[in-house]
Protein backbone atom coordinates (compact mmCIF):
# COMPACT_ATOMS: atom_id res chain seq x y z
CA UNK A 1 27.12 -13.70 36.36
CA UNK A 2 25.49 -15.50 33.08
CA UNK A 3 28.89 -14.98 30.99
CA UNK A 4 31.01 -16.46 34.17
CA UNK A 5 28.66 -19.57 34.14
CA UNK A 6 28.65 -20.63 30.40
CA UNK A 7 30.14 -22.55 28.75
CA UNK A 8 30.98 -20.47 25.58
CA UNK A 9 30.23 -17.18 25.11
CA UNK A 10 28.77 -15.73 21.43
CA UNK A 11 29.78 -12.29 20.58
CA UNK A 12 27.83 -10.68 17.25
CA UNK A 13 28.80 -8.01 15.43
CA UNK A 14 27.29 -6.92 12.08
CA UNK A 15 30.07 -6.47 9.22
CA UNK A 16 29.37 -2.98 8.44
CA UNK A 17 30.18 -1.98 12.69
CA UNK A 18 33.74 -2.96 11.58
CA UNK A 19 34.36 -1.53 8.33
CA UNK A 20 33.66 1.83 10.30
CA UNK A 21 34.31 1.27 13.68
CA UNK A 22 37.06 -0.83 15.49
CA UNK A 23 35.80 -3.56 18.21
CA UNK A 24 34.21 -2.06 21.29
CA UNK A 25 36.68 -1.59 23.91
CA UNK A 26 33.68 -2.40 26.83
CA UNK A 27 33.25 -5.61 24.78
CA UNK A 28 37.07 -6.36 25.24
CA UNK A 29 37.41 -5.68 28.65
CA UNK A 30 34.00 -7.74 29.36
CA UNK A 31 35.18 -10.87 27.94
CA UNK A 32 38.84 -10.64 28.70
CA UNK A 33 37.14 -11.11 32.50
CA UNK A 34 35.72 -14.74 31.53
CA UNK A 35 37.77 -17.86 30.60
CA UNK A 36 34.92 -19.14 28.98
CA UNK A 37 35.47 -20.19 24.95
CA UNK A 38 34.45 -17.39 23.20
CA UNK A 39 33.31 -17.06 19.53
CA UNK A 40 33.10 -14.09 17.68
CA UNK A 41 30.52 -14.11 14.03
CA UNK A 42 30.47 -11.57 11.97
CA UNK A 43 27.08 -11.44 10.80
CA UNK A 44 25.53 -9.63 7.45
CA UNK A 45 28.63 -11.08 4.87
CA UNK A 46 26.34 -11.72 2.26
CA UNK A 47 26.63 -7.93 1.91
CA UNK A 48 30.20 -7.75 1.05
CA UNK A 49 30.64 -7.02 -2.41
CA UNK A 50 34.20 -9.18 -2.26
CA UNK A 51 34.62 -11.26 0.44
CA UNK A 52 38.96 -10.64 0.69
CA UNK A 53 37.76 -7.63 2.78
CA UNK A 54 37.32 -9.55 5.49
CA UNK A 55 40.75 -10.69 5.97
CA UNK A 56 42.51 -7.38 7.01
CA UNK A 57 39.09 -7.20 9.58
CA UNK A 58 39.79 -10.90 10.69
CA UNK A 59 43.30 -10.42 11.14
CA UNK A 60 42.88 -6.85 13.16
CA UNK A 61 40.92 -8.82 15.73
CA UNK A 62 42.91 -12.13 15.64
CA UNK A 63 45.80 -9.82 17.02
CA UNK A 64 43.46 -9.17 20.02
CA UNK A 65 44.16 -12.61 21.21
CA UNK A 66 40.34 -12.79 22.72
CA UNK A 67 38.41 -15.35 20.76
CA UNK A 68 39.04 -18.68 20.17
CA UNK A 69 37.18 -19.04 16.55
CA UNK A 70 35.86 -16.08 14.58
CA UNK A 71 33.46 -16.83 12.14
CA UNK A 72 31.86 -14.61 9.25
CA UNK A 73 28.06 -15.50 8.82
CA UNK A 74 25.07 -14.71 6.89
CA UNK A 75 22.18 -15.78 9.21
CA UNK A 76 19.94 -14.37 6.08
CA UNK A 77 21.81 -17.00 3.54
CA UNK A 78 22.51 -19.19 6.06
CA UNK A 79 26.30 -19.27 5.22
CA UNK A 80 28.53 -20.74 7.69
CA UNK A 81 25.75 -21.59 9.79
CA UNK A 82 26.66 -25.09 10.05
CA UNK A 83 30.59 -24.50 10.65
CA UNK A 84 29.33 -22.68 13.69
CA UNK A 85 27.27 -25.40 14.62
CA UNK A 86 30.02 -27.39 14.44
CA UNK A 87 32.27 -25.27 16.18
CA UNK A 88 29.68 -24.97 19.14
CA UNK A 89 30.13 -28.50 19.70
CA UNK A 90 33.52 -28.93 19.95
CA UNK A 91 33.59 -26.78 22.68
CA UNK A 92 30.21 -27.46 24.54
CA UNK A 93 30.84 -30.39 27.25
CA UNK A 94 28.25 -33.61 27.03
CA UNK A 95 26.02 -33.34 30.36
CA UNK A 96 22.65 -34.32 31.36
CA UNK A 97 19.60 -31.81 30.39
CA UNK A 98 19.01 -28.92 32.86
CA UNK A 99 15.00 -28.93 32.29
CA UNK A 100 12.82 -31.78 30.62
CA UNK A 101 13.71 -32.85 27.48
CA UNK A 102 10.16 -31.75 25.98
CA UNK A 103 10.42 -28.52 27.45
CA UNK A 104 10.95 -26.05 24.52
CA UNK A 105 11.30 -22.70 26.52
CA UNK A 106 11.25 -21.51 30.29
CA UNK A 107 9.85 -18.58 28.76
CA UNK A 108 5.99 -17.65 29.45
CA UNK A 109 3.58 -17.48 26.07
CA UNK A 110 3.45 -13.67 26.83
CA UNK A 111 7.39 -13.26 26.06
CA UNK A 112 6.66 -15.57 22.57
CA UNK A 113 3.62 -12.91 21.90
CA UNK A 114 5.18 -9.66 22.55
CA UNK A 115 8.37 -10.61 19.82
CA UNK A 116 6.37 -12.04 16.88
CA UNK A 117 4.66 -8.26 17.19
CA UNK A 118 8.19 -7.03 17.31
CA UNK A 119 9.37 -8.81 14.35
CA UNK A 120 6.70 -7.88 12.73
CA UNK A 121 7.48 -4.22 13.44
CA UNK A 122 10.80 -4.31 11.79
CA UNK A 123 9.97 -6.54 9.02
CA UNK A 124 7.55 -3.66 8.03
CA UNK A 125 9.57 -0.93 8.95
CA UNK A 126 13.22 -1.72 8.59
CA UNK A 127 14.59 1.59 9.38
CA UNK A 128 12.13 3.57 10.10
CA UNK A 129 11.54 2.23 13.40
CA UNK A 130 15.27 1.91 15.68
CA UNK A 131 15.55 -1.73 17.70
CA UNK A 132 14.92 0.07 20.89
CA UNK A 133 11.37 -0.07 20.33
CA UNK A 134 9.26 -2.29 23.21
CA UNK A 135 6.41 -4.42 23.21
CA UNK A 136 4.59 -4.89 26.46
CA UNK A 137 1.67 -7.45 26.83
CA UNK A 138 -0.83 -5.81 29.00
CA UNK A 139 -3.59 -8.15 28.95
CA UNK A 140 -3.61 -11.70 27.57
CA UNK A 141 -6.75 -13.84 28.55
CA UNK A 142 -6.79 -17.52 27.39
CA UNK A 143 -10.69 -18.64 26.95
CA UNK A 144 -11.28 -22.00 26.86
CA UNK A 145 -14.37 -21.25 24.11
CA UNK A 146 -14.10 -18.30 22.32
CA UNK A 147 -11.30 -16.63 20.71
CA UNK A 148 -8.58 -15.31 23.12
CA UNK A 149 -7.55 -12.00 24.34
CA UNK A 150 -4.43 -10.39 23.98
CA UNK A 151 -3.79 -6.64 24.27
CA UNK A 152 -0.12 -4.89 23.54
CA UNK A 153 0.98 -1.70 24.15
CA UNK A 154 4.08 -0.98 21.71
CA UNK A 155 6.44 1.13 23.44
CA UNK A 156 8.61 3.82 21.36
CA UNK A 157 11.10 7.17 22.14
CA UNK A 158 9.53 9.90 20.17
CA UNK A 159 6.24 11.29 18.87
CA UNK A 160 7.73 11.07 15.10
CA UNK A 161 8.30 7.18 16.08
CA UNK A 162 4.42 7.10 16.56
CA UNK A 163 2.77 9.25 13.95
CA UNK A 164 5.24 6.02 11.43
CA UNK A 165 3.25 3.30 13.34
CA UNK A 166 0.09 4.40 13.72
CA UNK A 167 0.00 5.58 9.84
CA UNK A 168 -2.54 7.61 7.83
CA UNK A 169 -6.21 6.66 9.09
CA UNK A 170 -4.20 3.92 11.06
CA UNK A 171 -3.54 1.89 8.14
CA UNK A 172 -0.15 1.25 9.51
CA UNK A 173 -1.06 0.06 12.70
CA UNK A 174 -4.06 -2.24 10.93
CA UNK A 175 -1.47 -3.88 8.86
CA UNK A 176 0.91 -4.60 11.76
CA UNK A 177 -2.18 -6.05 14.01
CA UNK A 178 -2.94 -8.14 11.06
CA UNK A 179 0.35 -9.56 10.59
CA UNK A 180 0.96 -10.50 14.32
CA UNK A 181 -2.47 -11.65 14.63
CA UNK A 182 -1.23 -14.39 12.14
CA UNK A 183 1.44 -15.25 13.78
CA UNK A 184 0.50 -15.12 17.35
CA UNK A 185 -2.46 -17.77 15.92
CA UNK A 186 -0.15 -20.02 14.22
CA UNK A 187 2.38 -19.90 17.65
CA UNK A 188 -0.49 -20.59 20.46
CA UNK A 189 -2.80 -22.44 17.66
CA UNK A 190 -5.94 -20.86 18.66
CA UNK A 191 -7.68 -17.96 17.52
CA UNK A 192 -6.63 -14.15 19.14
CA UNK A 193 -8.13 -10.81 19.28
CA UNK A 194 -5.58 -8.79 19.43
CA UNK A 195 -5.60 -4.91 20.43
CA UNK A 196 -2.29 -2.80 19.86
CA UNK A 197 -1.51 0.55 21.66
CA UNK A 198 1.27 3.14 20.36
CA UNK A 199 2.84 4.53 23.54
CA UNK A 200 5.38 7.09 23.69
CA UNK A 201 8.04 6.76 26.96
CA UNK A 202 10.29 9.45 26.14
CA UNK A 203 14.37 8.15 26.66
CA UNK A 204 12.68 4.72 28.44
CA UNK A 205 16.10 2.77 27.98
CA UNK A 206 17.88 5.01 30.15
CA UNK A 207 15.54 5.06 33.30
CA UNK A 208 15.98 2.53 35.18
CA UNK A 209 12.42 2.83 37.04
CA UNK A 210 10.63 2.31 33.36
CA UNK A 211 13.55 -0.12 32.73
CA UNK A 212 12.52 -2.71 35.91
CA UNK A 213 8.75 -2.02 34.49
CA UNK A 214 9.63 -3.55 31.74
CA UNK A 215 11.45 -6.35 33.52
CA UNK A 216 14.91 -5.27 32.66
């Protein structure tokens, strides 16, 4: 319902996917079903060792006759960044704002909280710890004097998964509360305490009970 509603649609797809793989036929059939603008970027080019092997990976999906710009970007570099920017608003039709104009976010503080402990998961893990990893706020008490409350339970696949976050003498887990306390400080601009919990939900992204939890 979202993709038949916008405007344009963004499809992102990490360079190395396509020098091993060829674009996802579910992705094809999804958007050939919209007749939205669509805009494919190739993220993660700043890791190609000569950039003329992108052409023969550009012109393979060019000859799918889906998108309407493809564009290879380094979101790291920020390459390109700004031709997309500019692309965006070609397409994107002038029309009054849907919320306030000082409204930053529908999304609850909670949301906010639960990815700056994610990022800082990856950030200290890279691939140690796979993107299907959770964070779930459990608790999250604003005080009006005092520092504020926040508790997080960090939701992973396997038992391995844990015994990498948690760490030796939970020197892992230490780090990664310190981190995200930083951050969650600097976001709400008050002082937390925060309280993390390793949880283990064994194959979580494909039941759809722990999925709707989780507000999937």
């Amino acid at each position: 319902d979202s993709l038949s509603e916008s405007d344009v649609i963004l499809y992102i797809i990490d360079y190395a996917y396509l020098l091993q793989k060829d674009f996802p036929n579910y992705a094809i059939d999804l958007l050939n079903q919209n007749s939205s603008k669509k805009v494919l970027i190739i993220n993660k080019v700043d890791l190609i060792d000569d950039k003329k092997k992108l052409l023969p990976i550009i012109g393979k999906i060019a000859k799918l006759e889906i998108f309407d710009d493809i564009i290879p970007l380094s979101a790291l570099k920020k390459d390109n960044l700004q031709k997309l920017i500019d692309v965006l608003s070609g397409y994107l039709p002038e029309a009054p704002f849907y919320y306030e104009d000082e409204l930053l976010s529908t999304q609850p503080q909670r949301f906010f909280v639960s990815e700056l402990i994610r990022e800082t998961i990856f950030d200290e893990f890279e691939k140690e710890i796979p993107y299907s990893t959770e964070v779930q706020i459990s608790e999250f008490k604003e005080r009006p004097n005092g520092k504020w409350y926040i508790s997080a339970d960090i939701i992973i696949e396997r038992n391995s998964q844990k015994r990498i976050l948690i760490g030796e003498k939970g020197q892992k887990i230490k780090i990664i509360g310190e981190i995200s306390r930083k951050k969650i400080e600097e976001h709400l601009e008050s002082e937390i305490y925060l309280e993390l919990f390793v949880k283990v939900r064994e194959n979580w992204r494909n039941d759809s009970s722990k999925l709707k939890f989780m507000g999937y």
